[in-house]
N, C-alpha and C. Protein backbone atom coordinates (compact mmCIF):
# COMPACT_ATOMS: atom_id res chain seq x y z
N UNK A 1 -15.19 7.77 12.15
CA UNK A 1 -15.27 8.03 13.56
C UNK A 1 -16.48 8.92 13.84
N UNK A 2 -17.39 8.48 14.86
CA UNK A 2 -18.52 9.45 15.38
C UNK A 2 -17.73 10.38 16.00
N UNK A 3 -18.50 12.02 15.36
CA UNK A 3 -18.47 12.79 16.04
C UNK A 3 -18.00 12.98 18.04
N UNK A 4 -18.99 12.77 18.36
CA UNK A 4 -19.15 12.82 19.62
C UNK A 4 -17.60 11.78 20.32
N UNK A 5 -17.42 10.71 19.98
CA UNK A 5 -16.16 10.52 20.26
C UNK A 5 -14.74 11.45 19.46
N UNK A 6 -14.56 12.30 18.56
CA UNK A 6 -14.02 13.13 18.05
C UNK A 6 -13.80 14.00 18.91
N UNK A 7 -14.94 14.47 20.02
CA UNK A 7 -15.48 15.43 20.38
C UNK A 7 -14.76 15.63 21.86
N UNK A 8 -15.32 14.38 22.21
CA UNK A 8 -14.55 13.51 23.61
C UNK A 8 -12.88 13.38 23.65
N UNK A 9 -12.38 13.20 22.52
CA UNK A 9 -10.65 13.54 22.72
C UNK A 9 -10.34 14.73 23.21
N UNK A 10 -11.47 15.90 22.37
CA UNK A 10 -11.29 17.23 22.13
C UNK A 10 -10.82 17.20 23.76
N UNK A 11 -12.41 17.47 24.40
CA UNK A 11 -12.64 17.47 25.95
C UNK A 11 -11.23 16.90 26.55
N UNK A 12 -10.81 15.76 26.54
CA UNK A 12 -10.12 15.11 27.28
C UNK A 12 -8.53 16.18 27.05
N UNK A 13 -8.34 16.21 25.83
CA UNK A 13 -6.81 17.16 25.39
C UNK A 13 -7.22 18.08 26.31
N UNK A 14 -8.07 19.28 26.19
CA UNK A 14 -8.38 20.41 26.77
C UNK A 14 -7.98 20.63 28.27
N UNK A 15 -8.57 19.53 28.82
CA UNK A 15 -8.72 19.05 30.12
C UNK A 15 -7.35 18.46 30.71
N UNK A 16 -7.12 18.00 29.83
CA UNK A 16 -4.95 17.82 30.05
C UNK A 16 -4.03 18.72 30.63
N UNK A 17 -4.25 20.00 29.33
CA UNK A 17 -4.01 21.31 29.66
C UNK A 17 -2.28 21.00 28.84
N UNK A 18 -2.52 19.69 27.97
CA UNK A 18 -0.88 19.50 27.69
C UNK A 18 -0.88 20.69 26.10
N UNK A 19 0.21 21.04 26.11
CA UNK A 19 0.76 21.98 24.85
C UNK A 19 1.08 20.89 23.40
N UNK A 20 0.81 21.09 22.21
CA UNK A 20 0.47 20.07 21.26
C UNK A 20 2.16 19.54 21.57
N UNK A 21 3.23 19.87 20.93
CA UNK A 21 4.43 19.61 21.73
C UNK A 21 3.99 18.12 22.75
N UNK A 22 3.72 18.52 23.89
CA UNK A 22 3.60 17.64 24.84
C UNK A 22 2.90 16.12 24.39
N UNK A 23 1.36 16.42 23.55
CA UNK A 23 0.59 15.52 22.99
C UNK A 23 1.91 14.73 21.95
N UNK A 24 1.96 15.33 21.30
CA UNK A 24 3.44 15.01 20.16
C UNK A 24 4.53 13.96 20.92
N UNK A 25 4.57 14.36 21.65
CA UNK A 25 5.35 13.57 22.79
C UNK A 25 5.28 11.83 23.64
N UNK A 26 3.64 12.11 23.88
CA UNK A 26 2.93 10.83 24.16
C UNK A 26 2.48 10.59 23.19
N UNK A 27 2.22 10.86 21.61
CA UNK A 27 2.06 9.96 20.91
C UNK A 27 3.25 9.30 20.14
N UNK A 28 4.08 9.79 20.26
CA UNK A 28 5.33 9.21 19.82
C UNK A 28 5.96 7.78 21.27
N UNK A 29 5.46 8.10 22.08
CA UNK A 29 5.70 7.38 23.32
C UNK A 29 4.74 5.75 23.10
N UNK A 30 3.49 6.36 22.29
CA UNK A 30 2.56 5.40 22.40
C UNK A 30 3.11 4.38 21.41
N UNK A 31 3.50 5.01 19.78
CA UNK A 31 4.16 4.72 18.95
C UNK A 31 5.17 3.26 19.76
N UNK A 32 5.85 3.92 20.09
CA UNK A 32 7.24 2.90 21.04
C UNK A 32 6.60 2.11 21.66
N UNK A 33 5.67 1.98 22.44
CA UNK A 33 4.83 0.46 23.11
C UNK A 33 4.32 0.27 22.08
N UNK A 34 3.58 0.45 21.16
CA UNK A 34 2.78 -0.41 19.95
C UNK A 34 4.15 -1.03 19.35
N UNK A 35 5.25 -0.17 18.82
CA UNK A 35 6.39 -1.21 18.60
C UNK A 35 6.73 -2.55 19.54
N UNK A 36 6.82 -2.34 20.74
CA UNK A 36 7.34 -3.47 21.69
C UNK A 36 6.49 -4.35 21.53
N UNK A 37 5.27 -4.16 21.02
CA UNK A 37 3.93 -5.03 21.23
C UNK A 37 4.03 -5.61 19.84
N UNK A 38 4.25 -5.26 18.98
CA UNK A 38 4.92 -6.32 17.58
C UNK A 38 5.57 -6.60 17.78
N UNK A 39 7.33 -6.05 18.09
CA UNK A 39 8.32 -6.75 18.04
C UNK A 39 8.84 -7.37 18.88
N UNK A 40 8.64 -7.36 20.52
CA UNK A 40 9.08 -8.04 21.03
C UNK A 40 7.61 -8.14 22.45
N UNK A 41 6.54 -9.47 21.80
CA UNK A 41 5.44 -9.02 22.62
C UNK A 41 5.56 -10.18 23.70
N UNK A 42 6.70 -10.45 23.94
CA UNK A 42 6.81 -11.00 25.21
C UNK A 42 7.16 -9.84 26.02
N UNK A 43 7.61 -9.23 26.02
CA UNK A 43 7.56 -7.72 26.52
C UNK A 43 6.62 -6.57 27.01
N UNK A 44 5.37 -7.47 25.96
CA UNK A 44 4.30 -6.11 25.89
C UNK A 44 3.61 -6.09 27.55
N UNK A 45 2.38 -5.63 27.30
CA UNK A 45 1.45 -5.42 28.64
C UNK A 45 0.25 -5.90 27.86
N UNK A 46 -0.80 -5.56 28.78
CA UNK A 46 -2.30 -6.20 28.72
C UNK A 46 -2.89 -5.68 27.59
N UNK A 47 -2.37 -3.90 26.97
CA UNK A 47 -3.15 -3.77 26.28
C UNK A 47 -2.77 -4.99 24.76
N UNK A 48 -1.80 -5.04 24.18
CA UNK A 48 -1.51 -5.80 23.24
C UNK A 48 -2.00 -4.68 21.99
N UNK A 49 -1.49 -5.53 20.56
CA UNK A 49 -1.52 -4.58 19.50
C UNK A 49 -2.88 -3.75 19.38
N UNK A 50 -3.80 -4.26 19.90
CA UNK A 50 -5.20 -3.76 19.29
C UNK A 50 -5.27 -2.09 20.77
N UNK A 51 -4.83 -2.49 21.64
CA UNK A 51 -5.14 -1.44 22.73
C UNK A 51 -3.87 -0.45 21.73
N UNK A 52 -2.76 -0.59 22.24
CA UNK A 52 -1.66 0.20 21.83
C UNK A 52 -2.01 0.95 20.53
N UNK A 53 -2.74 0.28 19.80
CA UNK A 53 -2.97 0.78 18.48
C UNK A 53 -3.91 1.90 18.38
N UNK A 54 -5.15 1.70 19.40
CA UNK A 54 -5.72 3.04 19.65
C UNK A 54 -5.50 3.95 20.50
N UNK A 55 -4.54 3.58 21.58
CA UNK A 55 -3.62 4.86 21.81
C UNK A 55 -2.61 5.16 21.08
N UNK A 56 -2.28 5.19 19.87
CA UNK A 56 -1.70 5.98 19.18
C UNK A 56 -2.55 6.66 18.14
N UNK A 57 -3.91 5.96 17.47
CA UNK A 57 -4.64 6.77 17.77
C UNK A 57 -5.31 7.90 18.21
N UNK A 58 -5.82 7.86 19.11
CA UNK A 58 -5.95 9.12 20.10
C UNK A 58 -5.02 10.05 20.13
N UNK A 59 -4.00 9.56 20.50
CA UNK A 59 -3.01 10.51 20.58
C UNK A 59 -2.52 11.74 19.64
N UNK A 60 -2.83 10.35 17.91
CA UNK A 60 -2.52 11.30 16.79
C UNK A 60 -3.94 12.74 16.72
N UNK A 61 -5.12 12.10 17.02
CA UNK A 61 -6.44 12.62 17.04
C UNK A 61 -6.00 13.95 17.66
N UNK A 62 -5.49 13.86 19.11
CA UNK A 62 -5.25 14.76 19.70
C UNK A 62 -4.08 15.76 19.26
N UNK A 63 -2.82 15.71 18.65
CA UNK A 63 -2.35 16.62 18.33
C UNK A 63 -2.57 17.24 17.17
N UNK A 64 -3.98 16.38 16.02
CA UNK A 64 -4.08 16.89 14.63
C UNK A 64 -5.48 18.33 15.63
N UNK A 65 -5.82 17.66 16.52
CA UNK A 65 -7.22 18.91 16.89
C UNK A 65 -6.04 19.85 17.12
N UNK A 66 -5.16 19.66 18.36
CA UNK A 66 -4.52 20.79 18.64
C UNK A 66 -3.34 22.06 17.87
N UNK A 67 -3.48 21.00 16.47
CA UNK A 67 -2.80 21.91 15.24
C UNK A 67 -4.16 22.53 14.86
N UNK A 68 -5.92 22.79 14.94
CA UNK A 68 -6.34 23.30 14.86
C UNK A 68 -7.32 22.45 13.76
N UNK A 69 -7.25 21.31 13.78
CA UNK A 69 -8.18 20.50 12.73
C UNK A 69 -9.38 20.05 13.65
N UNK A 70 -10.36 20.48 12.83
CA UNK A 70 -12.23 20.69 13.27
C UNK A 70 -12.11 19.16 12.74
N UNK A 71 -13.62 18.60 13.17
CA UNK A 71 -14.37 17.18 12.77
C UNK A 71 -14.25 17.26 11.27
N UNK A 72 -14.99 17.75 10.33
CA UNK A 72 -15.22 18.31 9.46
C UNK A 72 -14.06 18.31 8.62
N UNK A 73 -13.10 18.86 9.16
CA UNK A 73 -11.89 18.96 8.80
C UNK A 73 -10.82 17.35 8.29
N UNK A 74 -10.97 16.50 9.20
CA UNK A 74 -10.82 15.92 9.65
C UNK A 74 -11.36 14.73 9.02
N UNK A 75 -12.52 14.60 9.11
CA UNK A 75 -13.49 13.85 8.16
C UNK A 75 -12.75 14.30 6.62
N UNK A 76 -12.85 15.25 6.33
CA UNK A 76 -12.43 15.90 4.60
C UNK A 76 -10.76 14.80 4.47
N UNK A 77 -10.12 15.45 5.68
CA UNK A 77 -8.88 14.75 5.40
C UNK A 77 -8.04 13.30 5.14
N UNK A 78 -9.08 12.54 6.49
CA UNK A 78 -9.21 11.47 6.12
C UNK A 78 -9.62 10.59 4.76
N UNK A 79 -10.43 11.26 4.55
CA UNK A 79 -11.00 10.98 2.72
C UNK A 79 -10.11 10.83 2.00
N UNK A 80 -9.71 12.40 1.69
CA UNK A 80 -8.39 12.80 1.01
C UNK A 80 -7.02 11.48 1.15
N UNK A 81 -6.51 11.07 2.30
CA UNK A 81 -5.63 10.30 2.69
C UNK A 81 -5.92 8.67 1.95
N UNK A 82 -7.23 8.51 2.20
CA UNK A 82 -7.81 6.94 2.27
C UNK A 82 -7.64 6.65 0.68
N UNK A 83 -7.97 8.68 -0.34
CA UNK A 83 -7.67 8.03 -1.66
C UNK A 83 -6.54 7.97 -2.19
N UNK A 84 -6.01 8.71 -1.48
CA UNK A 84 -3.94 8.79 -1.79
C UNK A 84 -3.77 7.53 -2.11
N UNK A 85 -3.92 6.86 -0.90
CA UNK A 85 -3.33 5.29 -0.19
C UNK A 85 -4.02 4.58 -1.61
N UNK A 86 -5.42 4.62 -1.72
CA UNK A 86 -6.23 3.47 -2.84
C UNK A 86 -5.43 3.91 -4.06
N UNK A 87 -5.28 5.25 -5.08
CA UNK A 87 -4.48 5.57 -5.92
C UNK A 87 -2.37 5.13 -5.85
N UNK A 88 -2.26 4.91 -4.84
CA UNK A 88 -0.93 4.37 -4.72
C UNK A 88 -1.26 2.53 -4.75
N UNK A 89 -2.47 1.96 -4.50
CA UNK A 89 -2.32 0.35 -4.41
C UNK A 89 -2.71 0.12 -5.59
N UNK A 90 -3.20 0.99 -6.45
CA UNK A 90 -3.86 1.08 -7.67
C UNK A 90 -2.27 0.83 -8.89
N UNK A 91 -1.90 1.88 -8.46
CA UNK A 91 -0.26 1.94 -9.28
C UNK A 91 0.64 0.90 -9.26
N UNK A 92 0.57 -0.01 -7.76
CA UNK A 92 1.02 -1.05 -7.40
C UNK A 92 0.31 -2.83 -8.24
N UNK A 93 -0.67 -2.11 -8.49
CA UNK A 93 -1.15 -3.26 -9.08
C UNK A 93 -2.03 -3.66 -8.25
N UNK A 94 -2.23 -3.48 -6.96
CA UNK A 94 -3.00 -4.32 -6.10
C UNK A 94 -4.41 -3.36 -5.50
């Protein structure tokens, strides 16, 4: 993820004025329409899996800044995560 869109959640959370709690809240909310949008997507709306999917996204973006995680941070962590996941498909065989 570029910076500057990293940056732009920041702005946008800030500008909310919501308490991480609250963010926690709508991303768990977002969570539940990205479900309806797999499981029952006669149900869904316009965004469909690919929209829903980056608002949960965002959302997560926004409550990992508001636990206090920098770009940087963030960037490091993601890394960290991406090799968890490759060392677990590794064990799997795949």
């Amino acid at each position: 993820m570029q910076k500057a869109t990293f940056d732009r959640i920041a702005e946008l959370t800030r500008r909310s004025g919501e308490t991480l709690q609250e963010s926690f809240g709508q991303m768990v909310s977002e969570v539940g329409e990205l479900s309806t949008e797999i499981y029952m997507p006669h149900r869904g709306g316009p965004d469909g899996v690919k929209g829903e999917s980056i608002d949960v996204s965002i959302t997560s973006i926004a409550t990992y800044q508001q636990s206090g995680g920098t770009y940087e941070a963030f960037d490091d962590d993601m890394k960290s995560k991406l090799d968890k996941w490759d060392e677990y498909l590794k064990r799997k065989g795949k």
